[in-house]
C-alpha atoms as a PDB file:
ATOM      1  CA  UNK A   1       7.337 -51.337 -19.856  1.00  0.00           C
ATOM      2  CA  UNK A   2       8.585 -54.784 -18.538  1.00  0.00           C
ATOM      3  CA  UNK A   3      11.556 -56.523 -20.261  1.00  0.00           C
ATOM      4  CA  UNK A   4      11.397 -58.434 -22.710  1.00  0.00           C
ATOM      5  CA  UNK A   5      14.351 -60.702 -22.931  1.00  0.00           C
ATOM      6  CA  UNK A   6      14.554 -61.448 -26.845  1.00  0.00           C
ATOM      7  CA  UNK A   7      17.086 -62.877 -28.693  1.00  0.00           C
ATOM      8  CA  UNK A   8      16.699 -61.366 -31.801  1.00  0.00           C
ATOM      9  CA  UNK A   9      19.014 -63.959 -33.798  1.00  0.00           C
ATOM     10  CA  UNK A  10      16.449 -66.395 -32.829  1.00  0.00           C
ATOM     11  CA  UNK A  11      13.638 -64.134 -33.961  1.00  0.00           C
ATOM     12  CA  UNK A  12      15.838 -63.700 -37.153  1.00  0.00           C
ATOM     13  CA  UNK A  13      15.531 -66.962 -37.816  1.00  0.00           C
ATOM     14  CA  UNK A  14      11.440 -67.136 -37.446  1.00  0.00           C
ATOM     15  CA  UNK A  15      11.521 -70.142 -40.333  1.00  0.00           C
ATOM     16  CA  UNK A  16      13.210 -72.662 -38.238  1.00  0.00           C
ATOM     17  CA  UNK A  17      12.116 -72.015 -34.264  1.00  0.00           C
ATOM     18  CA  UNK A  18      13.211 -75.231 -33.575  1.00  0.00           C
ATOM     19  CA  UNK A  19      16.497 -73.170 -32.901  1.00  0.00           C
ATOM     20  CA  UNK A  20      15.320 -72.957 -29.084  1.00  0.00           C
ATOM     21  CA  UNK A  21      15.383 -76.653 -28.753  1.00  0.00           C
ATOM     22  CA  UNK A  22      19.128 -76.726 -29.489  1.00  0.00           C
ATOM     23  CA  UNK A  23      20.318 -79.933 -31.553  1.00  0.00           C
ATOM     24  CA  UNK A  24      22.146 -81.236 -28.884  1.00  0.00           C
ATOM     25  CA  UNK A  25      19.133 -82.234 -26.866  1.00  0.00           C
ATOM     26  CA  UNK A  26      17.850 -83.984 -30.233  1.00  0.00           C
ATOM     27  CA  UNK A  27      20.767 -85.657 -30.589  1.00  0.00           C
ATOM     28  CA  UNK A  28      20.254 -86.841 -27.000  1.00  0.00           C
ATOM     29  CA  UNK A  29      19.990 -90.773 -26.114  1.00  0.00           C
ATOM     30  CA  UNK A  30      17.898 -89.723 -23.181  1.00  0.00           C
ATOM     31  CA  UNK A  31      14.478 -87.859 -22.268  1.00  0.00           C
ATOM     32  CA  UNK A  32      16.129 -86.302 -19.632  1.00  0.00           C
ATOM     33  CA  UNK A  33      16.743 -82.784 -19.178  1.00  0.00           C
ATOM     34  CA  UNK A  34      20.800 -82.627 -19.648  1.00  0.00           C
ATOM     35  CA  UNK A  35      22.828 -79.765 -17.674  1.00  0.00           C
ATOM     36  CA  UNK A  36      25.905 -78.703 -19.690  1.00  0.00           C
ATOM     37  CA  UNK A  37      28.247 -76.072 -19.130  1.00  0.00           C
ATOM     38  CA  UNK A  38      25.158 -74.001 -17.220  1.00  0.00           C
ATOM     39  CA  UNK A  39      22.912 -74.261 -20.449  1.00  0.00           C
ATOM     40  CA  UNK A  40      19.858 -76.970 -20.098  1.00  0.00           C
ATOM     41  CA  UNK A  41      19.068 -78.444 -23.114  1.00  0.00           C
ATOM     42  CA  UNK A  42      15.358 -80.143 -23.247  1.00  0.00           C
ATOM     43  CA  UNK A  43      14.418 -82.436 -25.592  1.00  0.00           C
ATOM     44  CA  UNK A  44      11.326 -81.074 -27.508  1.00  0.00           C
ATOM     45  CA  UNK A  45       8.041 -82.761 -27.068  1.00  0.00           C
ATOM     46  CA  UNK A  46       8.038 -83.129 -30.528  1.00  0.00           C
ATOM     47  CA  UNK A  47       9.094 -81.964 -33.758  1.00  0.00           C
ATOM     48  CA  UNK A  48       8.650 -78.071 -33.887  1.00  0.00           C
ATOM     49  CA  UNK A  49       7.165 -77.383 -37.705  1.00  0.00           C
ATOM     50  CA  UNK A  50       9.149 -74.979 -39.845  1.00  0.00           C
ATOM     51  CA  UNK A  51       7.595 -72.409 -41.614  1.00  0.00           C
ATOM     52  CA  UNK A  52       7.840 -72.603 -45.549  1.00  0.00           C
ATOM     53  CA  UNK A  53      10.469 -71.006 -47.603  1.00  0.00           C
ATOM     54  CA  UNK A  54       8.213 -69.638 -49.587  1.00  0.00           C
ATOM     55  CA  UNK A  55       7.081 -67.439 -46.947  1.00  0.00           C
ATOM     56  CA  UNK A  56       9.376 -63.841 -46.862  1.00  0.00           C
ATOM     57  CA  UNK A  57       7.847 -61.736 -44.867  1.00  0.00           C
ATOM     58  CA  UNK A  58       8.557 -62.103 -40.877  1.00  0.00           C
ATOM     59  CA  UNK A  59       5.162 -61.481 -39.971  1.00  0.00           C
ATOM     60  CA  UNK A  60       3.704 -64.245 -42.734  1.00  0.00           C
ATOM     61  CA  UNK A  61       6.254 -66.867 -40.824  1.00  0.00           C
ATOM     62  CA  UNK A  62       4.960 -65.770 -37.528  1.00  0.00           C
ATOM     63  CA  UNK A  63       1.110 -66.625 -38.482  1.00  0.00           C
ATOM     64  CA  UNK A  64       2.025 -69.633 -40.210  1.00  0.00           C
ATOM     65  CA  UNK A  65       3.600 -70.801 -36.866  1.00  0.00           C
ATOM     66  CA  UNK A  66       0.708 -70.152 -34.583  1.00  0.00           C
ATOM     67  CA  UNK A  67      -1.627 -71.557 -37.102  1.00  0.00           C
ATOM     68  CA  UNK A  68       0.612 -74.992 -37.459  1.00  0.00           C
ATOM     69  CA  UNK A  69       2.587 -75.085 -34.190  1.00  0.00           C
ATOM     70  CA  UNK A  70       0.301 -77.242 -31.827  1.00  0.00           C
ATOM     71  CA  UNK A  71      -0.079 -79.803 -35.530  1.00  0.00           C
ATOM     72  CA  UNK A  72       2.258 -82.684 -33.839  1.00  0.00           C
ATOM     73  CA  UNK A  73       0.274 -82.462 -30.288  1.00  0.00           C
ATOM     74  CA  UNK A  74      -1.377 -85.811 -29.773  1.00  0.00           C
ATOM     75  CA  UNK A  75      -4.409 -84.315 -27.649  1.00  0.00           C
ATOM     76  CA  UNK A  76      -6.054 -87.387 -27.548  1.00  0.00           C
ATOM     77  CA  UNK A  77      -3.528 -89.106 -25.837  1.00  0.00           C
ATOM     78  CA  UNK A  78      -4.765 -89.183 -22.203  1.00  0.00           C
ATOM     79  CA  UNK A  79      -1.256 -89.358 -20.497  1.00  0.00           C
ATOM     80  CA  UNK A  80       0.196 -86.691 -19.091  1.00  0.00           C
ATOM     81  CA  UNK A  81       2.788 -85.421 -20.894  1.00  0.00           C
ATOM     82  CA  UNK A  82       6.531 -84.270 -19.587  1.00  0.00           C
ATOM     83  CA  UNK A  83       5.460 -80.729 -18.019  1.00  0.00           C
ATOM     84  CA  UNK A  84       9.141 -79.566 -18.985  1.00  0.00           C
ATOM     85  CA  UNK A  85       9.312 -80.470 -22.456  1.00  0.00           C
ATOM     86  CA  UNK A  86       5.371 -79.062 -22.866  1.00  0.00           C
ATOM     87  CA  UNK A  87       6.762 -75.507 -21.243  1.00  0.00           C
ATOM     88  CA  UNK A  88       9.694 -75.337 -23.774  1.00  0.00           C
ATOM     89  CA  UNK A  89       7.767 -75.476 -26.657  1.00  0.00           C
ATOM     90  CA  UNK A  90       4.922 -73.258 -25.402  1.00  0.00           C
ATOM     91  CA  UNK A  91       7.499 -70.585 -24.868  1.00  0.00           C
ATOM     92  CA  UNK A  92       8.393 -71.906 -28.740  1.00  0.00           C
ATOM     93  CA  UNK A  93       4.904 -70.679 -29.581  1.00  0.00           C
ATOM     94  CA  UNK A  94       4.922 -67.355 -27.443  1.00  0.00           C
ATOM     95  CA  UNK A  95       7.648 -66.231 -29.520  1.00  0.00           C
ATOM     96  CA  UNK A  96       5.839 -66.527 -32.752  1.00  0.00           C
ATOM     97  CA  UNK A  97       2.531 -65.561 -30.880  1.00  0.00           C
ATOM     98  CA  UNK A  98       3.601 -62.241 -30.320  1.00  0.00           C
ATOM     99  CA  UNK A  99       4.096 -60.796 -32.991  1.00  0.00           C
ATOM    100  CA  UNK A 100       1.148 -62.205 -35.243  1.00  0.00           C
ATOM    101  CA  UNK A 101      -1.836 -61.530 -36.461  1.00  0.00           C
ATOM    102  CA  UNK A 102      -4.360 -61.332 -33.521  1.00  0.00           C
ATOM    103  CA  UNK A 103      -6.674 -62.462 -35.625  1.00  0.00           C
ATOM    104  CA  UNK A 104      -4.390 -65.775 -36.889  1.00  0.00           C
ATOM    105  CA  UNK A 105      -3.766 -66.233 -33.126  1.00  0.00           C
ATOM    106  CA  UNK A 106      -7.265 -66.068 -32.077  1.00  0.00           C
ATOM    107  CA  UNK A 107      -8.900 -68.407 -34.740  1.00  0.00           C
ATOM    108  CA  UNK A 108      -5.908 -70.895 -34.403  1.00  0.00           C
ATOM    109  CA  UNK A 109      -6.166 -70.703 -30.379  1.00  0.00           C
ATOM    110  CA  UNK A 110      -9.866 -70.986 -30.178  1.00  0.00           C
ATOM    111  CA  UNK A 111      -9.584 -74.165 -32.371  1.00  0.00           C
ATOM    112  CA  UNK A 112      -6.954 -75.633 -30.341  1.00  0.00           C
ATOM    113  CA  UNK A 113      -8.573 -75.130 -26.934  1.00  0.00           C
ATOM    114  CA  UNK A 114     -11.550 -76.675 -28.223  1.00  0.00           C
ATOM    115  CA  UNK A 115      -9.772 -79.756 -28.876  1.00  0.00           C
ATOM    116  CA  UNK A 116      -7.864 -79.453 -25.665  1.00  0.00           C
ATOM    117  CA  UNK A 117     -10.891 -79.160 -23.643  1.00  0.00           C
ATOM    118  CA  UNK A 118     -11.377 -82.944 -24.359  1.00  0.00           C
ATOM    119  CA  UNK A 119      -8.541 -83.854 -22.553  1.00  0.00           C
ATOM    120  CA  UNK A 120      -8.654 -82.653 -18.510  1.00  0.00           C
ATOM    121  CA  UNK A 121      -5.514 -83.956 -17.777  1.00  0.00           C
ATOM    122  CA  UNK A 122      -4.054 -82.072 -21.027  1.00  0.00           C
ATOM    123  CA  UNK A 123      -5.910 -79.096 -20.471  1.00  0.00           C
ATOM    124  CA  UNK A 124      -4.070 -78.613 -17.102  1.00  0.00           C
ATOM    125  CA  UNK A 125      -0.552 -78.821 -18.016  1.00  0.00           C
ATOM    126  CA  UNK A 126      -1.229 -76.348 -20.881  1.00  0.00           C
ATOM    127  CA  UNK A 127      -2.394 -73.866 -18.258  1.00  0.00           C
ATOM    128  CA  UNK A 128       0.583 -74.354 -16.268  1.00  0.00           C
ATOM    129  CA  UNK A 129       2.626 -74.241 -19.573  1.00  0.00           C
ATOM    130  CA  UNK A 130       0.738 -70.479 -20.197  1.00  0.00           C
ATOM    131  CA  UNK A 131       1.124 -69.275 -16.681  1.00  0.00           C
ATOM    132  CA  UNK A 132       4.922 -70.398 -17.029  1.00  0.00           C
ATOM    133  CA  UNK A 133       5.723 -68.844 -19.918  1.00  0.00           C
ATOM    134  CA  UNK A 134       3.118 -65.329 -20.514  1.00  0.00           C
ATOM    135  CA  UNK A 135       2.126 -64.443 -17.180  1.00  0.00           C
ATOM    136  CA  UNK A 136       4.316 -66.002 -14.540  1.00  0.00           C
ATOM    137  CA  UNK A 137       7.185 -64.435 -12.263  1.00  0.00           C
ATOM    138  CA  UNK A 138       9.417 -66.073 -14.882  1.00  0.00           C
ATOM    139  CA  UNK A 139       8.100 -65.717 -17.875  1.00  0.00           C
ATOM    140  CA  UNK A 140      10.097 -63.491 -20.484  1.00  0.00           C
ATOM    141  CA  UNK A 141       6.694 -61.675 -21.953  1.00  0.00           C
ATOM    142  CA  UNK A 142       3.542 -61.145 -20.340  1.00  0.00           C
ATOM    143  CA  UNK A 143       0.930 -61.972 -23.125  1.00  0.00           C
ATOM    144  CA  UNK A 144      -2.467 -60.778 -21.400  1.00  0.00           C
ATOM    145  CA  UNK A 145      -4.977 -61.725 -24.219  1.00  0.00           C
ATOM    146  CA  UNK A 146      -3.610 -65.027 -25.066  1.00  0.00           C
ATOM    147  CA  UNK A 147      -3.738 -66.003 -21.505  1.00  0.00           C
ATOM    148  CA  UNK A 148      -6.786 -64.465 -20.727  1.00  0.00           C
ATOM    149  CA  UNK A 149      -8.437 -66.710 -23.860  1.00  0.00           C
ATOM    150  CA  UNK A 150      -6.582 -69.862 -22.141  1.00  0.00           C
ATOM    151  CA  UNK A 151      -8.175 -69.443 -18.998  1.00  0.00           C
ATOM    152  CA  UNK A 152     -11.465 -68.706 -19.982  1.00  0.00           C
ATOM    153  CA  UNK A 153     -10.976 -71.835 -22.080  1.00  0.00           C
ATOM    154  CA  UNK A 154      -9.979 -74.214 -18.885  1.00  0.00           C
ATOM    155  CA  UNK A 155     -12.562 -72.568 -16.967  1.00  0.00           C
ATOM    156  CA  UNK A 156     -15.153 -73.138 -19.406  1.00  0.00           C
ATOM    157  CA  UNK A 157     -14.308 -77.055 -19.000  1.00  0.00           C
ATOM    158  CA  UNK A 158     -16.690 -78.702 -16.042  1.00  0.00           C
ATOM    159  CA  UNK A 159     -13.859 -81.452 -15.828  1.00  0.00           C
ATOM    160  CA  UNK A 160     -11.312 -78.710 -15.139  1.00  0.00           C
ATOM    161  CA  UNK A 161     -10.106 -79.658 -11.914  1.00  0.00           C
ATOM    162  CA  UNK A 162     -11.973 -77.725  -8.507  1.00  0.00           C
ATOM    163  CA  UNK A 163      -8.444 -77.581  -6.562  1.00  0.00           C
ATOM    164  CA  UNK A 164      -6.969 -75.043  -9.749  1.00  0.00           C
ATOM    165  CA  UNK A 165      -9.933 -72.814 -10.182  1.00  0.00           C
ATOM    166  CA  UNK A 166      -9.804 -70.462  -7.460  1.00  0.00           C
ATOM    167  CA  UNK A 167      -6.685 -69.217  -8.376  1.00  0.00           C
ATOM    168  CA  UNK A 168      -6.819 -69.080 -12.460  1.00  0.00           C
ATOM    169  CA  UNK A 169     -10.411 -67.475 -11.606  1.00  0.00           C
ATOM    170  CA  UNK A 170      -8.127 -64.539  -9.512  1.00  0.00           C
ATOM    171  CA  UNK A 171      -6.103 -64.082 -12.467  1.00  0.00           C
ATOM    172  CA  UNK A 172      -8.855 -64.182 -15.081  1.00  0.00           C
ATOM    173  CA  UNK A 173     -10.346 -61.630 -12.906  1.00  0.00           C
ATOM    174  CA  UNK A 174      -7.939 -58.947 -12.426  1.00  0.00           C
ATOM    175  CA  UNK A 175      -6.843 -59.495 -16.082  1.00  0.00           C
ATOM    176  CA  UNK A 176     -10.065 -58.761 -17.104  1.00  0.00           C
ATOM    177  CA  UNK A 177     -10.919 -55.746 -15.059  1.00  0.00           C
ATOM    178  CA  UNK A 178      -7.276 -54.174 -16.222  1.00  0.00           C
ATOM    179  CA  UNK A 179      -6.548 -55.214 -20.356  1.00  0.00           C
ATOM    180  CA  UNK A 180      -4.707 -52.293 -22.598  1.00  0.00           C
ATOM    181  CA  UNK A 181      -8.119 -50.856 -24.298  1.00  0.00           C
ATOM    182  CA  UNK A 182     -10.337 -51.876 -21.673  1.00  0.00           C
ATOM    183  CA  UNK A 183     -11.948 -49.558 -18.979  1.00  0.00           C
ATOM    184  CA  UNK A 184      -9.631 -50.264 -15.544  1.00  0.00           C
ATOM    185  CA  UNK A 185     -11.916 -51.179 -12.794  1.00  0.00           C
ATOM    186  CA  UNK A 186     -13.344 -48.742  -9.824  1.00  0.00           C
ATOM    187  CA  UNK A 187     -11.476 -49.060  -6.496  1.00  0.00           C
ATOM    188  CA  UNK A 188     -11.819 -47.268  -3.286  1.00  0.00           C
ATOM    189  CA  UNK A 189      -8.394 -46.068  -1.382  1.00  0.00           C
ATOM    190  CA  UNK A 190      -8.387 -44.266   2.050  1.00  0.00           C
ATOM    191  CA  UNK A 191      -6.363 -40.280   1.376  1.00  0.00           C
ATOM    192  CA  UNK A 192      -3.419 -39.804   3.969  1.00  0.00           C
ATOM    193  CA  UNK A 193      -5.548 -37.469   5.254  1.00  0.00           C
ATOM    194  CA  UNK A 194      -7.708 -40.285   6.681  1.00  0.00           C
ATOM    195  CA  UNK A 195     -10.562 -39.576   4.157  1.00  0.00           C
ATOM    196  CA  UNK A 196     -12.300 -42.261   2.051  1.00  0.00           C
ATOM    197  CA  UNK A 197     -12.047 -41.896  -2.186  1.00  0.00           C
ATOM    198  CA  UNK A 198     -13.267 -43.858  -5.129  1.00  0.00           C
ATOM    199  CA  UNK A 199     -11.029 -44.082  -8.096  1.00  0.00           C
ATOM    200  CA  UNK A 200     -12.847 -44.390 -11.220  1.00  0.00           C
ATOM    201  CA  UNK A 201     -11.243 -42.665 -15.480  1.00  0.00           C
ATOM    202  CA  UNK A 202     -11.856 -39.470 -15.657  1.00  0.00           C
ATOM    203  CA  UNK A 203     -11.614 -36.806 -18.474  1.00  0.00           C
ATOM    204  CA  UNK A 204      -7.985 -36.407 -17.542  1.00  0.00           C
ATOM    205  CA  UNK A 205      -4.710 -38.405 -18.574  1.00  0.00           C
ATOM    206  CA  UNK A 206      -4.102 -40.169 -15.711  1.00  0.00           C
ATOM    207  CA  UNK A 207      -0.822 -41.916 -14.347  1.00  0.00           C
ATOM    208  CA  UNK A 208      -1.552 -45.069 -11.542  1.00  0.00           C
ATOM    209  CA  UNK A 209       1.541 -45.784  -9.377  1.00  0.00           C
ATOM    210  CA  UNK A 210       1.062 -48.809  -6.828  1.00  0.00           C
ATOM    211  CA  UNK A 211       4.136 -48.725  -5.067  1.00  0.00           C
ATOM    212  CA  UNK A 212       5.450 -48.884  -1.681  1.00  0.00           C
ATOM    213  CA  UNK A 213       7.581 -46.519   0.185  1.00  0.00           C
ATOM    214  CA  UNK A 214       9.876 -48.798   1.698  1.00  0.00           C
ATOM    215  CA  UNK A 215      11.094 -50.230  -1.963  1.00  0.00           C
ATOM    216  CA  UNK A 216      14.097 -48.830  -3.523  1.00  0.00           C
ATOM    217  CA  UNK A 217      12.479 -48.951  -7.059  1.00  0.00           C
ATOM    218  CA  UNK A 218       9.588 -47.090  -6.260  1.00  0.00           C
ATOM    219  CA  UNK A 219      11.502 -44.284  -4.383  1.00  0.00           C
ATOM    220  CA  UNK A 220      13.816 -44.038  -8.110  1.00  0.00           C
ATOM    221  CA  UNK A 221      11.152 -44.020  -9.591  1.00  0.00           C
ATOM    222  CA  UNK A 222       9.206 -41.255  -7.346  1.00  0.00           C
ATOM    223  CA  UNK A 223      12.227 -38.927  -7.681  1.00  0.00           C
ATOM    224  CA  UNK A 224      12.895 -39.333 -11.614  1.00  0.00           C
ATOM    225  CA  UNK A 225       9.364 -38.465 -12.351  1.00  0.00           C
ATOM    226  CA  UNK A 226       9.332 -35.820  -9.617  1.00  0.00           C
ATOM    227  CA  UNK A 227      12.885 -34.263 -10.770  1.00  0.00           C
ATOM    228  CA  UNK A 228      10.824 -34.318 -15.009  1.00  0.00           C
ATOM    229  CA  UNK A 229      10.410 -30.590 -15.503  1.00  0.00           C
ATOM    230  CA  UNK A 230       7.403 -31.323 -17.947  1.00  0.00           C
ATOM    231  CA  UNK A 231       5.821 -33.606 -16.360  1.00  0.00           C
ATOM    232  CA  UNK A 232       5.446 -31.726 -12.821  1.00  0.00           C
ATOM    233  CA  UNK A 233       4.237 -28.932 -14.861  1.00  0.00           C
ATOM    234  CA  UNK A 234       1.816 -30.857 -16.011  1.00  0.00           C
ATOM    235  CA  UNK A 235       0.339 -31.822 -13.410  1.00  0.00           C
ATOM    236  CA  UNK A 236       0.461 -28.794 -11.333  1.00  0.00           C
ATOM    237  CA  UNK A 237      -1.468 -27.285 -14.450  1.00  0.00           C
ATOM    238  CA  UNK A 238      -4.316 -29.723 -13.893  1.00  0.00           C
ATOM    239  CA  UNK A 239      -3.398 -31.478 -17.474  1.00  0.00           C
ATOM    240  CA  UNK A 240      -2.242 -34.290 -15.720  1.00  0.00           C
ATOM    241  CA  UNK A 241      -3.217 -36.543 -12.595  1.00  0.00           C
ATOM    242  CA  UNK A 242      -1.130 -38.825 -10.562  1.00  0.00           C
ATOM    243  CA  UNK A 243      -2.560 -41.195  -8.462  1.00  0.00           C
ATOM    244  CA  UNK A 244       0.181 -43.279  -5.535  1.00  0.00           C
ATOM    245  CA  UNK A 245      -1.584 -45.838  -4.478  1.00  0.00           C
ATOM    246  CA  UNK A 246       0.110 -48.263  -1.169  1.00  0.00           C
ATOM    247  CA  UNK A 247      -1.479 -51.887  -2.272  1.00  0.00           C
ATOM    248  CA  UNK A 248      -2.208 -54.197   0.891  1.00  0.00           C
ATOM    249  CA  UNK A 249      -0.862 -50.932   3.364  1.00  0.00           C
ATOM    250  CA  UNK A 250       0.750 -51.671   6.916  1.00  0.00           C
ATOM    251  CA  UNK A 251      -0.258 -50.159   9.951  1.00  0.00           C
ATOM    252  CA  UNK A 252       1.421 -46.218   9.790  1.00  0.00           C
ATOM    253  CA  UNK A 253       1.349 -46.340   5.771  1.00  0.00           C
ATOM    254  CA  UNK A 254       0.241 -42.459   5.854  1.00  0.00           C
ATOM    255  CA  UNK A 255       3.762 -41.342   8.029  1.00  0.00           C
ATOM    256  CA  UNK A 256       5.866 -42.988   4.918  1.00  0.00           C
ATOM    257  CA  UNK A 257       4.478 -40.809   2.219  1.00  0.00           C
ATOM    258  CA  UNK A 258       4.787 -37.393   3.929  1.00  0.00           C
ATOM    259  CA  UNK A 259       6.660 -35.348   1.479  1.00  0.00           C
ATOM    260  CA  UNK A 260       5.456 -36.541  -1.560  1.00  0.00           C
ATOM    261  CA  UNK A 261       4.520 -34.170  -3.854  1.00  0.00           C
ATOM    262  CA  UNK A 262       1.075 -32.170  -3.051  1.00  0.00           C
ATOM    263  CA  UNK A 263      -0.267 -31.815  -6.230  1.00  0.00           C
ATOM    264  CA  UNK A 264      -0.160 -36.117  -6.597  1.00  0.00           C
ATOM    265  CA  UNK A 265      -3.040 -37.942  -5.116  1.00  0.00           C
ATOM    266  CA  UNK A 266      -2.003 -40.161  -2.750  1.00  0.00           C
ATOM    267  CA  UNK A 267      -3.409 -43.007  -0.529  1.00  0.00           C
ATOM    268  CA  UNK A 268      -3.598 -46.713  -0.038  1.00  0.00           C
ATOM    269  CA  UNK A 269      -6.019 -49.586  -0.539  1.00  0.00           C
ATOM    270  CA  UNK A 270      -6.706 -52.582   1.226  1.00  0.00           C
ATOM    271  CA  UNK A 271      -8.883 -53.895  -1.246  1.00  0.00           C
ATOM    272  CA  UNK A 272      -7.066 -53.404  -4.879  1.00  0.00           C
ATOM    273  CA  UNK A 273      -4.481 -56.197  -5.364  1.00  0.00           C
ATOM    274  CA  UNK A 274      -7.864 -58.035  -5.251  1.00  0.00           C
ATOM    275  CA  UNK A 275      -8.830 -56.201  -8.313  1.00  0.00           C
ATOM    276  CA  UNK A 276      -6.035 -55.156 -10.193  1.00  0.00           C
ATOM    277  CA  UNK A 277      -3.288 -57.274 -12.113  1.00  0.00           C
ATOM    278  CA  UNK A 278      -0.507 -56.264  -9.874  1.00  0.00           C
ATOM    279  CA  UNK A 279       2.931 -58.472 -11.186  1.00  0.00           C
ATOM    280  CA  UNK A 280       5.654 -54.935 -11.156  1.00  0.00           C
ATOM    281  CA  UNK A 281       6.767 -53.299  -8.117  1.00  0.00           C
ATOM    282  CA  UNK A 282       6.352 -49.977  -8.890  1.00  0.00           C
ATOM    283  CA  UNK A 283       3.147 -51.125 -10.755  1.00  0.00           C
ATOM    284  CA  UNK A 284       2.119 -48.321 -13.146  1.00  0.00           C
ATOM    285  CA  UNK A 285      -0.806 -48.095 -15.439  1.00  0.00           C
ATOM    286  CA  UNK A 286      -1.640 -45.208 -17.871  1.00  0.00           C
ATOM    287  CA  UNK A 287      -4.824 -43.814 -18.527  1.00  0.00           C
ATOM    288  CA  UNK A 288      -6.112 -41.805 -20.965  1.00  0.00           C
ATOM    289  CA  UNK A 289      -8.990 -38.939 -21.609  1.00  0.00           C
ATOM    290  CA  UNK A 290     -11.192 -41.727 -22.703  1.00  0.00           C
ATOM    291  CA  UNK A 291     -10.959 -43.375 -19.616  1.00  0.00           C
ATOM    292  CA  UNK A 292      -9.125 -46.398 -21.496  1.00  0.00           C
ATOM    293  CA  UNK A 293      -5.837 -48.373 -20.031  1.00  0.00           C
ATOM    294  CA  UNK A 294      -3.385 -47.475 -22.790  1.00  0.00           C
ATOM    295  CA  UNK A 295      -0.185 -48.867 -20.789  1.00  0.00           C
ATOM    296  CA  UNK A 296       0.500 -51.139 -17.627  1.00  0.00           C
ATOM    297  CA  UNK A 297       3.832 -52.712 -15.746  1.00  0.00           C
ATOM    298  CA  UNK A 298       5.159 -49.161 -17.546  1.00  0.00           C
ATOM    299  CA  UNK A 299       8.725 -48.894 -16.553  1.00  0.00           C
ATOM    300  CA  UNK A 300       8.935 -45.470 -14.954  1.00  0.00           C
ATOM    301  CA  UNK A 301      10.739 -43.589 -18.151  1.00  0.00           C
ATOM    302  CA  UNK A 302       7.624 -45.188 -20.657  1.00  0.00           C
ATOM    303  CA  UNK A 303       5.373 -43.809 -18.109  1.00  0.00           C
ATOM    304  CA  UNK A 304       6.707 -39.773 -19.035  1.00  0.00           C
ATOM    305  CA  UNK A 305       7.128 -40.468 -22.504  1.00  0.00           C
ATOM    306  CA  UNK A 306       4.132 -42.175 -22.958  1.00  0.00           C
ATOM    307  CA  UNK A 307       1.875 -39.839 -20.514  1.00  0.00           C
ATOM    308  CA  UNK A 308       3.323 -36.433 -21.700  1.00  0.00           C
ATOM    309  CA  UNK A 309       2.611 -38.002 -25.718  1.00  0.00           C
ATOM    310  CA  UNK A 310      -1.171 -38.796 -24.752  1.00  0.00           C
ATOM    311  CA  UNK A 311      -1.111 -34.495 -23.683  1.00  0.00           C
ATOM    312  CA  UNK A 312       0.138 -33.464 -27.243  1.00  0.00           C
END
């Protein structure tokens, strides 16, 4: 699975997230962003609320927070707001967000996007702030249903701008097509062999791996799962498939994956960085007997465990 860079004192101390804004920036004569000793310290865009004592439970704080967060937010206000202050305290939120109540995040979302959708100008730099912070290159967790609601909510807007829809349309796409619980979308893939194949679940646990041969990572992680005693086995006993998939392939693709293991299905596919949500290189996704995604962006020891589990 891909890291997660927590700092659990922070999540500790759930009650007062205004902890990631550190008091030095509030203290701060000026708006600016201020570099010190290799730390930047950004004034929030406003006052972060603080859950109530009252609450105990980590999980209570949590839903209070993504129920009350967004409060201060002046979404009427038809300025744009500073893009880097507006990022800092959505990645305020994402750490509550993920670990509450779906349900608490949904209803509180839905109500805030509604309001959001109002304001165009708004309703872009909260995109930006999402795609920053749960989906993006640099973001520190990769929420796929939160940002998946976001972006069918800036979609939905007609005054969403024409110039940002193509690619938040990509993303909603291949997000949809590959969510944990879902069905993963069909794609076809051309066998070294030169034949033409369809993936599509089947009644077998399945492991995806959409790597390239030419990347260190995926070569580690080729060998660790080849040198797993149990999890050859099982796949060479038919309990288990593998498919190695070469996303957007070169020319001579089929040369670099001679010697990979026979009983593996292996190929490449021109077509399914189109469709899938592709951010990992290796990129593996676990499927199960029901033909449902129960893991993606698996780091390569998740994908045993988690594979040989779904077989007991």
């Amino acid at each position: 699975m891909r890291k997660i860079r927590i700092d659990w004192k922070i999540l500790a101390a759930a009650a007062a997230l205004a902890i990631w804004a550190p008091a030095r920036a509030q203290d701060n004569a000026s708006a600016d962003p201020v570099i010190d000793n290799g730390i930047l310290y950004v004034e929030p865009l406003f006052e972060y609320p603080t859950a109530p004592e009252e609450l105990k439970e980590f999980s209570e704080k949590c839903d209070w927070l993504v129920e009350n967060f967004w409060s201060p937010l002046d979404v009427k206000n038809k300025d744009a707001v500073d893009q880097v202050k507006l990022n800092h305290a959505f990645k305020v939120y994402a750490t509550a967000a993920q670990y509450a109540s779906k349900d608490k995040v949904n209803v509180a979302l839905d109500k805030l996007m509604k309001s959001i959708q109002k304001n165009p100008t708004l309703l872009v730099q909260f995109t930006k702030a999402a795609e920053e912070n749960i989906y993006g290159p640099r973001a520190e967790v990769w929420i796929d249903e939160l940002y998946v609601k976001i972006l069918r909510g800036a979609l939905s807007c007609k005054k969403f701008p024409q110039s940002r829809r193509a690619r938040y349309e990509e993303q909603l796409k291949q997000l949809e097509n590959t969510l944990v619980g879902g069905t993963p979308a069909m794609f076809e893939f051309k066998r070294a062999n030169g034949d033409d194949a369809r993936y599509f679940p089947m009644s077998t646990p399945t492991v995806i791996i959409f790597g390239d041969p030419d990347c260190d990572d995926c070569r580690m992680s080729r060998l660790r799962m080849e040198a797993n005693v149990a999890f050859s086995k099982a796949v060479a006993d038919g309990r288990l498939n593998v498919l190695y998939i070469i996303p957007d392939p070169d020319e001579g693709w089929e040369k670099k994956l001679e010697g990979y293991p026979k009983a593996w299905t292996i190929g490449a596919s021109d077509t399914v960085s189109e469709i899938y949500d592709l951010r990992d290189t290796p990129d593996i996704y676990l499927i199960d007997a029901d033909g449902k995604i129960v893991g993606k962006h698996l780091g390569t020891m998740a994908a045993l465990q988690q594979s040989l589990q779904l077989l007991n």
